[in-house]
C-alpha atoms as a PDB file:
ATOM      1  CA  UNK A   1     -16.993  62.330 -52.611  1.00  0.00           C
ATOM      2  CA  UNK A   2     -16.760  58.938 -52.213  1.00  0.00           C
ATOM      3  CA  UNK A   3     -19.956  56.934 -50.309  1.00  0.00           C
ATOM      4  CA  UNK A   4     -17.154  54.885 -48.181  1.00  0.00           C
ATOM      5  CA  UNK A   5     -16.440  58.699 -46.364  1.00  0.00           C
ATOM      6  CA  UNK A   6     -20.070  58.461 -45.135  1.00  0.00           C
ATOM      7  CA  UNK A   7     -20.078  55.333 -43.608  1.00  0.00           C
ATOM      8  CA  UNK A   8     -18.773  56.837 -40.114  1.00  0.00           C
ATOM      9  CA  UNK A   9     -22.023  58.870 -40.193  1.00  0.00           C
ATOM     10  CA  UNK A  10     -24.153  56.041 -40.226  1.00  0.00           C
ATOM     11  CA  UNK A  11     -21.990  53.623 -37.681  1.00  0.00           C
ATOM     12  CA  UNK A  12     -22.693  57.061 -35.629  1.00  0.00           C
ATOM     13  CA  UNK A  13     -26.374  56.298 -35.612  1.00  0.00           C
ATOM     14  CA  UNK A  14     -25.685  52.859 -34.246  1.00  0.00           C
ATOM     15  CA  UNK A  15     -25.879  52.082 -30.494  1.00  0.00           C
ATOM     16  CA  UNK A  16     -24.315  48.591 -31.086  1.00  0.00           C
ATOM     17  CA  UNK A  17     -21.393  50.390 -32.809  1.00  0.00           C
ATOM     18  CA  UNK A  18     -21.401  53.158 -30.254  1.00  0.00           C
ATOM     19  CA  UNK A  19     -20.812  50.473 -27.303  1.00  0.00           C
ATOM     20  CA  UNK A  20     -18.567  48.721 -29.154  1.00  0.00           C
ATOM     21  CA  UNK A  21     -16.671  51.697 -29.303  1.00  0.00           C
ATOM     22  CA  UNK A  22     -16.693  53.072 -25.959  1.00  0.00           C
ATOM     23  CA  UNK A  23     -15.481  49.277 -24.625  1.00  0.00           C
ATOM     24  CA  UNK A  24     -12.512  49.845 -27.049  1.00  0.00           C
ATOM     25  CA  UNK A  25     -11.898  52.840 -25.950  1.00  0.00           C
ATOM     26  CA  UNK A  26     -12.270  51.875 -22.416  1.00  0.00           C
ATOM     27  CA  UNK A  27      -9.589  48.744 -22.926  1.00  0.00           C
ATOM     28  CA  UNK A  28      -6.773  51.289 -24.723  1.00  0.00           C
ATOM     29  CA  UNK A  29      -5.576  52.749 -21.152  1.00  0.00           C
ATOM     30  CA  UNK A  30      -5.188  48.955 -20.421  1.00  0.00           C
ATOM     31  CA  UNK A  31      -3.144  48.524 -23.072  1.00  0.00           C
ATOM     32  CA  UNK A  32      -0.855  51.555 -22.700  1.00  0.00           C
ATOM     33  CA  UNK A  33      -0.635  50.348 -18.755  1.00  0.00           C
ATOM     34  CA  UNK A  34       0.806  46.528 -20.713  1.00  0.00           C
ATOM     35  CA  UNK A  35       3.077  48.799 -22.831  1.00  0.00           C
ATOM     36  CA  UNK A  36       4.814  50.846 -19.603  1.00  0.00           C
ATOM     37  CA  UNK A  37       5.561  46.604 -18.468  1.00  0.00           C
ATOM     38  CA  UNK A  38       6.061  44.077 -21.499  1.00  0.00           C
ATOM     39  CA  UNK A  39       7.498  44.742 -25.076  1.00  0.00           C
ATOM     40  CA  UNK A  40       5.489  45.139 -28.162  1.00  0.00           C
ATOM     41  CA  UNK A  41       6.300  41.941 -29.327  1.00  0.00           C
ATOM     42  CA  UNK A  42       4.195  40.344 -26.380  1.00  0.00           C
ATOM     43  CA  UNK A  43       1.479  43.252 -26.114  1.00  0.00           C
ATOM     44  CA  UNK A  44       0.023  43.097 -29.554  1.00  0.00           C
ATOM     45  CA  UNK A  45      -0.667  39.170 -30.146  1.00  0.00           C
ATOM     46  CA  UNK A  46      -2.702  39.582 -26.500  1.00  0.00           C
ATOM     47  CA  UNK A  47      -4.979  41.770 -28.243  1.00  0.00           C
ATOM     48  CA  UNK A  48      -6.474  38.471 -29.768  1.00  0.00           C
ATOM     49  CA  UNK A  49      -7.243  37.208 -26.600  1.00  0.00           C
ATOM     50  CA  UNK A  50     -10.674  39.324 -27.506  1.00  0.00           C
ATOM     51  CA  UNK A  51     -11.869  36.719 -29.881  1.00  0.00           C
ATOM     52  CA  UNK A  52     -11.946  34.450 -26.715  1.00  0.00           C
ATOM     53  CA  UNK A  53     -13.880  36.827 -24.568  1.00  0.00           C
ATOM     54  CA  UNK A  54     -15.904  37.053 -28.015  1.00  0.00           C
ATOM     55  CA  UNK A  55     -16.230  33.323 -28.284  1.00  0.00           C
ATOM     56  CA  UNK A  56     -17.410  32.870 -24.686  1.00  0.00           C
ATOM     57  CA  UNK A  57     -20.281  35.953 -24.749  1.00  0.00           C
ATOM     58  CA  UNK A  58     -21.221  34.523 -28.067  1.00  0.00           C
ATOM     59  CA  UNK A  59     -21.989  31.002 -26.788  1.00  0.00           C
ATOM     60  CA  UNK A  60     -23.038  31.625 -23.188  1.00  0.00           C
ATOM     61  CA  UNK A  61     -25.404  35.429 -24.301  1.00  0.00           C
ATOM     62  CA  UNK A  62     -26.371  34.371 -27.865  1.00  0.00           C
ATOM     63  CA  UNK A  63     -26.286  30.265 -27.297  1.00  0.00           C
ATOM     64  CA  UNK A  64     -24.183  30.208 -30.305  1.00  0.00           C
ATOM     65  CA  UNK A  65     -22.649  26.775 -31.126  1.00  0.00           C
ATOM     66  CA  UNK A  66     -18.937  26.271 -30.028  1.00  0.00           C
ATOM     67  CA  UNK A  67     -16.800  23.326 -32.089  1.00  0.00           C
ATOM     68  CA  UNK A  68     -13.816  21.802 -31.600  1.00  0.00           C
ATOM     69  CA  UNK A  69     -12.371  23.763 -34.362  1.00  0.00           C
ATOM     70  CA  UNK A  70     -13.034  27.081 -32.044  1.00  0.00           C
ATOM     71  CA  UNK A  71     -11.617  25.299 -28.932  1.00  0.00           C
ATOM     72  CA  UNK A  72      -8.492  24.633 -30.624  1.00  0.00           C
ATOM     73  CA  UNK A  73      -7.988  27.711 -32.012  1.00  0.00           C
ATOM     74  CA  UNK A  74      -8.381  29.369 -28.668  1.00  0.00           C
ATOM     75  CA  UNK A  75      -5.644  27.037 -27.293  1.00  0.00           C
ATOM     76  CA  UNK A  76      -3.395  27.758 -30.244  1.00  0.00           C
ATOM     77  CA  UNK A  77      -4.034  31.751 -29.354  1.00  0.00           C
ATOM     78  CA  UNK A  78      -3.131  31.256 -25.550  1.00  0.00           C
ATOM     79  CA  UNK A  79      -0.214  29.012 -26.076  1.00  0.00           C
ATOM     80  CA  UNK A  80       1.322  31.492 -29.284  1.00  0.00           C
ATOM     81  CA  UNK A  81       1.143  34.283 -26.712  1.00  0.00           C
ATOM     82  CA  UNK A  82       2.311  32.448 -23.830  1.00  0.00           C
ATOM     83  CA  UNK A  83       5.620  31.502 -26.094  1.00  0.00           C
ATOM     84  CA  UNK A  84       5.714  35.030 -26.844  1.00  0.00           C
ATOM     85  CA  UNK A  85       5.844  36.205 -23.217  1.00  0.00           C
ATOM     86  CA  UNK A  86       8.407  33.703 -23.170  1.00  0.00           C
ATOM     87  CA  UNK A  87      10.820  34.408 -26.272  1.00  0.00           C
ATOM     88  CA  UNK A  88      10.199  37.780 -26.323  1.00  0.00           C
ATOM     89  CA  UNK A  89      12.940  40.650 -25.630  1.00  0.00           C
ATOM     90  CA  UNK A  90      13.467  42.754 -22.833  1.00  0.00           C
ATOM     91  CA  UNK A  91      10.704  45.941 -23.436  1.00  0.00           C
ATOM     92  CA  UNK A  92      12.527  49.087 -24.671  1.00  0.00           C
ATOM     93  CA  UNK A  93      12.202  52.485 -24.445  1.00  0.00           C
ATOM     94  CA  UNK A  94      14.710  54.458 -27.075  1.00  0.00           C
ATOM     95  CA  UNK A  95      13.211  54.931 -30.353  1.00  0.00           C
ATOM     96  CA  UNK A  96      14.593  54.377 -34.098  1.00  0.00           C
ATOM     97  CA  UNK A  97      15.449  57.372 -36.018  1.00  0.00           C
ATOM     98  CA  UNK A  98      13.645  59.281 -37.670  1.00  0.00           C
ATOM     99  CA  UNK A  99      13.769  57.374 -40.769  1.00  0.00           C
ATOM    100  CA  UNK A 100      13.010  54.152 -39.427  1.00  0.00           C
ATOM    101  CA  UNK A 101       9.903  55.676 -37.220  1.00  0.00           C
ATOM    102  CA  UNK A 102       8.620  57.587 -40.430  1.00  0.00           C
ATOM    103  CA  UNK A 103       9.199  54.472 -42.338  1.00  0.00           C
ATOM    104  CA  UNK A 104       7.595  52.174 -40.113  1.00  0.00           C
ATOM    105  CA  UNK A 105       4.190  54.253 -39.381  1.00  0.00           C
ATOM    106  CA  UNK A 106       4.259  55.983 -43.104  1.00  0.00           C
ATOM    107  CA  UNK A 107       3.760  52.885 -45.377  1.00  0.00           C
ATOM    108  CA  UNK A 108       0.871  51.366 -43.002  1.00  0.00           C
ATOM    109  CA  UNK A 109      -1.168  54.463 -42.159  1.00  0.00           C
ATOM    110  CA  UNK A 110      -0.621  55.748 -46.217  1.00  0.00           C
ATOM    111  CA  UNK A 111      -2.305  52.116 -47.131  1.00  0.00           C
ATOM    112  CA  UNK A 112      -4.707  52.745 -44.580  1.00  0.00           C
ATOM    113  CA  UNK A 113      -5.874  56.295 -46.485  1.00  0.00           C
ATOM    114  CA  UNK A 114      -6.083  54.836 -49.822  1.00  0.00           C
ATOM    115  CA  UNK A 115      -9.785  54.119 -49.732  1.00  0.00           C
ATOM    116  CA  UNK A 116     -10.968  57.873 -48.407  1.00  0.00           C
ATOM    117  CA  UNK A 117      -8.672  59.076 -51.723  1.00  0.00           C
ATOM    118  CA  UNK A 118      -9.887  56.341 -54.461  1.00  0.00           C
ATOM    119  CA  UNK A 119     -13.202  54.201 -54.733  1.00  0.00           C
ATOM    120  CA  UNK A 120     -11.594  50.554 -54.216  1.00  0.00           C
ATOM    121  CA  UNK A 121     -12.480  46.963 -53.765  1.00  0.00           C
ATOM    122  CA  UNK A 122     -13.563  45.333 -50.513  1.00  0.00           C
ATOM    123  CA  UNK A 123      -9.795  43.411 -50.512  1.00  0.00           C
ATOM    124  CA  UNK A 124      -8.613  47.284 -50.762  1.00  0.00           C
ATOM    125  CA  UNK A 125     -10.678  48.307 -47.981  1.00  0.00           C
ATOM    126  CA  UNK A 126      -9.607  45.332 -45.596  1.00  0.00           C
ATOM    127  CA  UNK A 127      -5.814  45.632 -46.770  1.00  0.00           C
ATOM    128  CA  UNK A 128      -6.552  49.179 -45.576  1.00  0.00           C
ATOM    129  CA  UNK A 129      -8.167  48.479 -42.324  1.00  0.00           C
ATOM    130  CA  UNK A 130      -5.422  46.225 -41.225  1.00  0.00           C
ATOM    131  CA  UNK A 131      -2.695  48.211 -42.103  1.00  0.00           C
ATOM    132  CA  UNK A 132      -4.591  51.252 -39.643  1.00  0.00           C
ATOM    133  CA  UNK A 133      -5.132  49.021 -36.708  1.00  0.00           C
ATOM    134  CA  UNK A 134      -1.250  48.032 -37.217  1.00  0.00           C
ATOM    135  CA  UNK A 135      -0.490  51.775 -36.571  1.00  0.00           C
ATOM    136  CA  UNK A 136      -2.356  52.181 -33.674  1.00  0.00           C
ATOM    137  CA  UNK A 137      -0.606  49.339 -31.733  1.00  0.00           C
ATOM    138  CA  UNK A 138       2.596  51.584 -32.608  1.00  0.00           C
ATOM    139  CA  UNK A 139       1.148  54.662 -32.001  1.00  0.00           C
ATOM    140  CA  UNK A 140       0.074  53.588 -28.481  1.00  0.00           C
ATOM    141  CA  UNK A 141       3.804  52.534 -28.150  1.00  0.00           C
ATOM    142  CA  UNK A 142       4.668  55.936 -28.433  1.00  0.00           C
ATOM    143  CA  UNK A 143       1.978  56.678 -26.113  1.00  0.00           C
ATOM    144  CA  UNK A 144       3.204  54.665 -23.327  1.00  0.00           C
ATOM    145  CA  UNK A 145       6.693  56.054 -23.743  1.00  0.00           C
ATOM    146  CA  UNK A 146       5.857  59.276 -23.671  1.00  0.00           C
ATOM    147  CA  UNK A 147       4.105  58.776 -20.366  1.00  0.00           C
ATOM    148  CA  UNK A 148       6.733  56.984 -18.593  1.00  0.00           C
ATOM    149  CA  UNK A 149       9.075  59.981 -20.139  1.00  0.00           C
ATOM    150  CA  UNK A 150       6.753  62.728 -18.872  1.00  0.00           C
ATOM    151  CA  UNK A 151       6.639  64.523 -22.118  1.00  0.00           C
ATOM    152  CA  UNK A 152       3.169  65.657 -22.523  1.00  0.00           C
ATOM    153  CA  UNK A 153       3.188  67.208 -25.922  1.00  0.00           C
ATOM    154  CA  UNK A 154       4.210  63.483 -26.950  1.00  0.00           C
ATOM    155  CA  UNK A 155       1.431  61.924 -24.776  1.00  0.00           C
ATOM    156  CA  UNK A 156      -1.146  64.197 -26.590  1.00  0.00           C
ATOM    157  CA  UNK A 157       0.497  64.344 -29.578  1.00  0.00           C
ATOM    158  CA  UNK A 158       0.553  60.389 -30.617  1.00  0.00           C
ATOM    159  CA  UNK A 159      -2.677  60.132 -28.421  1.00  0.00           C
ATOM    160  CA  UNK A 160      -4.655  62.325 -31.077  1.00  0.00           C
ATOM    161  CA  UNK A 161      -2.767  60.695 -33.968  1.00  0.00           C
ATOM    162  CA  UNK A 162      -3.714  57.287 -32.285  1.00  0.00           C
ATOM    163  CA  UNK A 163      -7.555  58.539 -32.368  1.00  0.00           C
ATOM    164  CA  UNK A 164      -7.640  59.863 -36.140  1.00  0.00           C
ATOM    165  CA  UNK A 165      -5.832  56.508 -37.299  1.00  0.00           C
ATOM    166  CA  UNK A 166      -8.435  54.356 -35.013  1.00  0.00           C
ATOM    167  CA  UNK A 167     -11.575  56.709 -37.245  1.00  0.00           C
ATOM    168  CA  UNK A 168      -9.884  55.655 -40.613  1.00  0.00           C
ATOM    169  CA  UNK A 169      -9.164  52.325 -39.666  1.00  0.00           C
ATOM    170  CA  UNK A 170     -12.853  51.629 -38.698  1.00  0.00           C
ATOM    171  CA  UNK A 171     -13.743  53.418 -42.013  1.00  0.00           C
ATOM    172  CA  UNK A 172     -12.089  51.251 -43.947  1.00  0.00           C
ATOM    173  CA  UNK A 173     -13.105  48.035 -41.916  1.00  0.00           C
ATOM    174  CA  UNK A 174     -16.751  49.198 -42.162  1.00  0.00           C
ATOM    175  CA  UNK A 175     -16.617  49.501 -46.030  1.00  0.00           C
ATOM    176  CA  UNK A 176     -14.736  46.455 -46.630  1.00  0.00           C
ATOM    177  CA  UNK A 177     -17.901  44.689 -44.441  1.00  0.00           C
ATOM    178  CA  UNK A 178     -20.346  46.265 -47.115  1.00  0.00           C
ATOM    179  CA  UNK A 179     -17.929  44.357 -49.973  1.00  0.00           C
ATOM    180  CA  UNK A 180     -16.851  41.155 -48.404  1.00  0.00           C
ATOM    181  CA  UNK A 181     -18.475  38.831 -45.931  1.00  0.00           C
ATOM    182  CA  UNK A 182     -17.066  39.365 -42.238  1.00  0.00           C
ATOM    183  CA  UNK A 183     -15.829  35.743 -42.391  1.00  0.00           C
ATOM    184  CA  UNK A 184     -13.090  37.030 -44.875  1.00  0.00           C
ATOM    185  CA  UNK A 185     -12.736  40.285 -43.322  1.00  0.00           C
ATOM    186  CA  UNK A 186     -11.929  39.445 -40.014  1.00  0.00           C
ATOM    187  CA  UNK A 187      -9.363  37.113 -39.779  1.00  0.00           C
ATOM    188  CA  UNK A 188      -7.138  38.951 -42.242  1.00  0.00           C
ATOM    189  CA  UNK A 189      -7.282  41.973 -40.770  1.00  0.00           C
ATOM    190  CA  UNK A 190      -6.865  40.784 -36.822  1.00  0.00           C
ATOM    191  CA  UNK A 191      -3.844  38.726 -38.672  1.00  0.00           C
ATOM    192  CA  UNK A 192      -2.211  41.871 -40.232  1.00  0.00           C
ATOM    193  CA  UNK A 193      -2.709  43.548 -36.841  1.00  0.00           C
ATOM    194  CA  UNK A 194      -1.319  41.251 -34.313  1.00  0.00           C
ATOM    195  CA  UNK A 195       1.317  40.153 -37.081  1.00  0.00           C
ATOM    196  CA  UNK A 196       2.382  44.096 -38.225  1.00  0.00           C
ATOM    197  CA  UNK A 197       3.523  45.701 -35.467  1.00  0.00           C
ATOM    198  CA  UNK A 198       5.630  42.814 -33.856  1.00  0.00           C
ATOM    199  CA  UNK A 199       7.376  42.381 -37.248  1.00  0.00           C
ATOM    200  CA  UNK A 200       8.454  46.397 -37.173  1.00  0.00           C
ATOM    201  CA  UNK A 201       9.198  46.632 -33.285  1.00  0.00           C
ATOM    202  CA  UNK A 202      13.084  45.656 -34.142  1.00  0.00           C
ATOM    203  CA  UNK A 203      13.146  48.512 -36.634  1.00  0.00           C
ATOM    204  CA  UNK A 204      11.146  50.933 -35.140  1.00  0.00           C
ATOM    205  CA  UNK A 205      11.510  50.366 -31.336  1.00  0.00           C
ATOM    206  CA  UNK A 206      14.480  48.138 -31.057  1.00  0.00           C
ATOM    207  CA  UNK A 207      12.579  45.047 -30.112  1.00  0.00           C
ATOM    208  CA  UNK A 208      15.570  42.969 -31.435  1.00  0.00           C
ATOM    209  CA  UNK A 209      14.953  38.776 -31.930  1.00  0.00           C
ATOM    210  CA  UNK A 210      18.995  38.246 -32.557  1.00  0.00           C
ATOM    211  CA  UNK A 211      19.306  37.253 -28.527  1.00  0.00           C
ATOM    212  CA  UNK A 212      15.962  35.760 -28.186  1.00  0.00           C
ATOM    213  CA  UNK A 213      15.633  31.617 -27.906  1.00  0.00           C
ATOM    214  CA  UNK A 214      16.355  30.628 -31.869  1.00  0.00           C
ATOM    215  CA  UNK A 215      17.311  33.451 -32.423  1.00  0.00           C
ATOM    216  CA  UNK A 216      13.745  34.750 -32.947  1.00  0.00           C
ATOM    217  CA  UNK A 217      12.702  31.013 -34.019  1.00  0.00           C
ATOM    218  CA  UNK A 218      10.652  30.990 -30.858  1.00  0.00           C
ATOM    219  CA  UNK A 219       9.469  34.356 -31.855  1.00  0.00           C
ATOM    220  CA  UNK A 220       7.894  33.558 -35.085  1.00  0.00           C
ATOM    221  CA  UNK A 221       6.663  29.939 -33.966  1.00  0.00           C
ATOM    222  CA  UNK A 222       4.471  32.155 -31.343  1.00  0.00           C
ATOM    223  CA  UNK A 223       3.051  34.524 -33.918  1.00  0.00           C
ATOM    224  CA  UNK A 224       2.229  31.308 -36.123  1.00  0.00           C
ATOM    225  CA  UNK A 225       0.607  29.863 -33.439  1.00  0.00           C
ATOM    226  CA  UNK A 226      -1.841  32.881 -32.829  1.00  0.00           C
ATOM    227  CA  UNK A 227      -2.230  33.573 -36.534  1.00  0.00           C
ATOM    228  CA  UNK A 228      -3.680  29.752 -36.718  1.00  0.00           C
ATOM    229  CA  UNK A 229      -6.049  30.377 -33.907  1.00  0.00           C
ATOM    230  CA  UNK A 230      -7.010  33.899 -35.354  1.00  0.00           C
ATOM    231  CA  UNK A 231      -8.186  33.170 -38.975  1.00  0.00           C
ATOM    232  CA  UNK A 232     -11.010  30.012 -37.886  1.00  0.00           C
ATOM    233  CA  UNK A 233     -11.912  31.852 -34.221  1.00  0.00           C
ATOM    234  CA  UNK A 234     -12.725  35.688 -35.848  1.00  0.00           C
ATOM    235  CA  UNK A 235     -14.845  33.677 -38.682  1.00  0.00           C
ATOM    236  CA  UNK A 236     -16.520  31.118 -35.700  1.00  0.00           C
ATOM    237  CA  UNK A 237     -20.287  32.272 -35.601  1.00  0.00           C
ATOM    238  CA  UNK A 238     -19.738  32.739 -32.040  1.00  0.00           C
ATOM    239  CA  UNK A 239     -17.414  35.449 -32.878  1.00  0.00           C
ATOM    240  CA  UNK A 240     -19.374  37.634 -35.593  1.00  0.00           C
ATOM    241  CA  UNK A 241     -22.828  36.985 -33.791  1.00  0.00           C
ATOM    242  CA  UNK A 242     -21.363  39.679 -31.636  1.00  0.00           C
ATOM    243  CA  UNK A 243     -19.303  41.960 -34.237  1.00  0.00           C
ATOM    244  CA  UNK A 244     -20.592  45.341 -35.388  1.00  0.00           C
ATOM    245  CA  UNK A 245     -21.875  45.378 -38.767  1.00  0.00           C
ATOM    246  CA  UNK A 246     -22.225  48.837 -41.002  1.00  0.00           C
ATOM    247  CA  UNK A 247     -25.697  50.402 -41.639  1.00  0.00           C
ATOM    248  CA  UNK A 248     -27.241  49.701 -44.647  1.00  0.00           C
ATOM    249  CA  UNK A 249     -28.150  52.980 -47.082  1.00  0.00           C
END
């Protein structure tokens, strides 16, 4: 059995990780409640609004320095998902087909398994990690759907398949951290996640860009302009002062 299976064991023993978790899991009913009002394509880049809270708990709690190189990426993040909320198309409710749905979550959460079947390398791991935290912002999707449908057997359905992909995904992000400094793990896999989902919505939610300003040039400018704020703020020293790091062993 491969160690990287073990490594939710340890984070177990963790009460940093364990409060980390429970604020996650505290923030994902927020999230669904964005998803009943404002499309995919604006809900997901918000989610890296965190590195701001991050940045600001970091310098004010842990008196870690803040540069201008943090202060514009945190304007670049506001003002990518402000031109989202902008650009972005009406919120939907119909699914794709089958094919496209299967298609859409398949490829992401099989990439995300890879490293609980095979022994790979920390790039694996974070490819991996990514590609899991992708799903989830699709899974809760479904989620919020489901709710505003009624249909309970969906609401519990993609809830628990929203859980088991959120224990592989941190799986994977822990063993990458045990590989590769958190200053490369970060930022590409908060990229991949805000990035991911927005670029499936059209195919697996109907989140079209053909009627949007540019005809999704607006669209893409405001995941650019988050991406850029992303990759320098989740590496800032203000940011991983504060992120949870795997037990050793």
């Amino acid at each position: 059995m491969p160690s990287d299976r073990r490594v939710l064991l340890r984070l177990a023993r963790q009460p940093r990780w364990l409060a980390a978790t429970a604020v996650a899991a505290v923030g994902w009913p927020l999230q669904l409640a964005a998803l009943s009002l404002a499309p995919l394509t604006v809900v997901q880049p918000t989610l890296a609004g965190g590195l701001i809270v991050l940045l600001v708990l970091g310098a004010t709690v842990l008196g870690e320095p803040v540069g201008r190189v943090e202060i514009a990426a945190a304007v670049a993040i506001v003002s990518g998902v402000a031109l989202l909320a902008w650009a972005a198309p009406e919120r939907e409710t119909a699914q794709a087909g089958a094919l496209a749905l299967t298609l859409s979550l398949g490829v992401p959460a099989a990439i995300a398994l890879l490293p609980l079947l095979v022994r790979g390398s920390g790039r694996l791991s974070t490819l991996a990690a990514a590609c899991a935290f992708a799903s989830t912002g699709l899974t809760s999707k479904l989620v919020a759907d489901a709710i505003a449908r009624g249909d309970a057997a969906a609401v519990v359905g993609w809830g628990a398949a929203t859980g088991a992909i959120v224990l592989v995904g941190v799986n994977d992000d822990m063993s990458a951290l045990q590989r590769l400094p958190a200053t490369r793990v970060a930022p590409a896999i908060l990229a991949i996640e805000v990035v991911l989902p927005v670029a499936l919505a059209p195919l697996a939610f109907g989140e079209t860009w053909g009627g949007t300003p540019g005809g999704g040039a607006a669209i893409v400018a405001g995941l650019l302009l988050v991406t850029v704020g992303v990759v320098p703020l989740a590496s800032a020293p203000a940011v991983s002062a504060l992120e949870p790091r795997p037990a050793s062993g």
